[in-house]
Protein backbone atom coordinates (compact mmCIF):
# COMPACT_ATOMS: atom_id res chain seq x y z
CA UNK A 1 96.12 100.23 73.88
CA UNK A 2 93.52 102.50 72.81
CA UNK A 3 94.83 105.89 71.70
CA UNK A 4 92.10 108.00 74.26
CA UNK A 5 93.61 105.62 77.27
CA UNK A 6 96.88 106.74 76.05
CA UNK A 7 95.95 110.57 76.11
CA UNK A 8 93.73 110.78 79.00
CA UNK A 9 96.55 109.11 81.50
CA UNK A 10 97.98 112.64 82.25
CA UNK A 11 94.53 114.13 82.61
CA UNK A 12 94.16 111.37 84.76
CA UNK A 13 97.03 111.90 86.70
CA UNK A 14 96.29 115.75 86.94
CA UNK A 15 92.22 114.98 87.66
CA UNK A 16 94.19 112.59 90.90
CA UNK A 17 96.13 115.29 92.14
CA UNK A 18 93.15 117.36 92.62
CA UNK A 19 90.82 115.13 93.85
CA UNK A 20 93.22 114.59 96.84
CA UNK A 21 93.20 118.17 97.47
CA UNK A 22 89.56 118.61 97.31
CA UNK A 23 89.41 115.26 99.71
CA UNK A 24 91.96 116.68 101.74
CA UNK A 25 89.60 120.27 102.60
CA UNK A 26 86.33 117.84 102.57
CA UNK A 27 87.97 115.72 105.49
CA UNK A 28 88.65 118.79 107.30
CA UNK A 29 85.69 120.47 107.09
CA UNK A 30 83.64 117.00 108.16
CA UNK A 31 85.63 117.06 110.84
CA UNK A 32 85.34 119.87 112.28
CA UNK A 33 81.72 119.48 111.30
CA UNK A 34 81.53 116.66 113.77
CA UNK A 35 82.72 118.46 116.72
CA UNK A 36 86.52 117.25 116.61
CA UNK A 37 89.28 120.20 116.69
CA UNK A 38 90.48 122.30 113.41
CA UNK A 39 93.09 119.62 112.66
CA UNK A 40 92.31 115.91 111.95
CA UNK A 41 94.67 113.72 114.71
CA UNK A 42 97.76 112.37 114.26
CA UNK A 43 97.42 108.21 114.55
CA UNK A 44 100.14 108.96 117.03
CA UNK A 45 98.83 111.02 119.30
CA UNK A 46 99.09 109.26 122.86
CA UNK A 47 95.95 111.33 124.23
CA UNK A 48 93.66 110.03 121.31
CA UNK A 49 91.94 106.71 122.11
CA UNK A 50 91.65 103.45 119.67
CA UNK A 51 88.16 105.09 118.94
CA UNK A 52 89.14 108.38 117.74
CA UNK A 53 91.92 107.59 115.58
CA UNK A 54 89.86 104.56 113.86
CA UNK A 55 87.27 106.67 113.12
CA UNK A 56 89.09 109.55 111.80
CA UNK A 57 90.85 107.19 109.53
CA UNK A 58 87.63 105.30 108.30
CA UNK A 59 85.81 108.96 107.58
CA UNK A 60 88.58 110.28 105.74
CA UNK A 61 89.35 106.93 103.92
CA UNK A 62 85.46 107.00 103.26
CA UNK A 63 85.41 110.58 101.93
CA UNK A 64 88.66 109.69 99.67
CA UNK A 65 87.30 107.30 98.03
CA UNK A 66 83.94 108.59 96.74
CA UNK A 67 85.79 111.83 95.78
CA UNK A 68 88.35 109.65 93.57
CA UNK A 69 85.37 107.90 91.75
CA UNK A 70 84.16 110.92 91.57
CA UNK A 71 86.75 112.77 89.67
CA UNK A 72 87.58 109.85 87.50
CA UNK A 73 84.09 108.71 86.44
CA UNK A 74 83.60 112.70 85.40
CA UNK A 75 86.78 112.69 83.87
CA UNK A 76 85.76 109.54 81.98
CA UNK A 77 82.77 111.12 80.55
CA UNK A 78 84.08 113.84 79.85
CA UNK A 79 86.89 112.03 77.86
CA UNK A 80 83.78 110.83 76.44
CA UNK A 81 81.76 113.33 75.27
CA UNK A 82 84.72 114.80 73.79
CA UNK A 83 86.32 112.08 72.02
CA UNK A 84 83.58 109.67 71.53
CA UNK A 85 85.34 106.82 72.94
CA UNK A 86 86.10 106.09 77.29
CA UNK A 87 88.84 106.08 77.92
CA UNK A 88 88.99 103.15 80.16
């Protein structure tokens, strides 16, 4: 294993833990952006139809995704620039 995959897996893990929180306020804010209340819905929630709940879950799956490759591919390069070698 190359020694920069070794040492970036923490930054890694750290660069993860914020990207969910920065997901987490981007969800929000899209939805209220959308029209939908403060909160996102609760899959539960008996007075939320098929339509609502599937398409809360397939924005906010959406928006966690491209932050994730986001924050990795800019950790990555960043690994990069600094080291000289990816860390992937």
């Amino acid at each position: 294993m190359k020694a920069a995959k070794i040492v970036y897996k923490p930054v890694g893990l750290a660069l993860g833990a914020e990207g969910g929180m920065v997901a987490g306020v981007a969800f929000k804010q899209a939805w209220k952006m959308i029209g939908h209340d403060d909160d996102a819905l609760d899959a539960t929630d008996e007075n939320r139809t098929w339509q609502e709940v599937l398409s809360a879950a397939g924005l906010q799956g959406a928006i966690f995704a491209v932050v994730k490759a986001a924050v990795y591919r800019a950790g990555s390069a960043t690994t990069r620039r600094l080291t000289g070698t990816w860390p992937g």
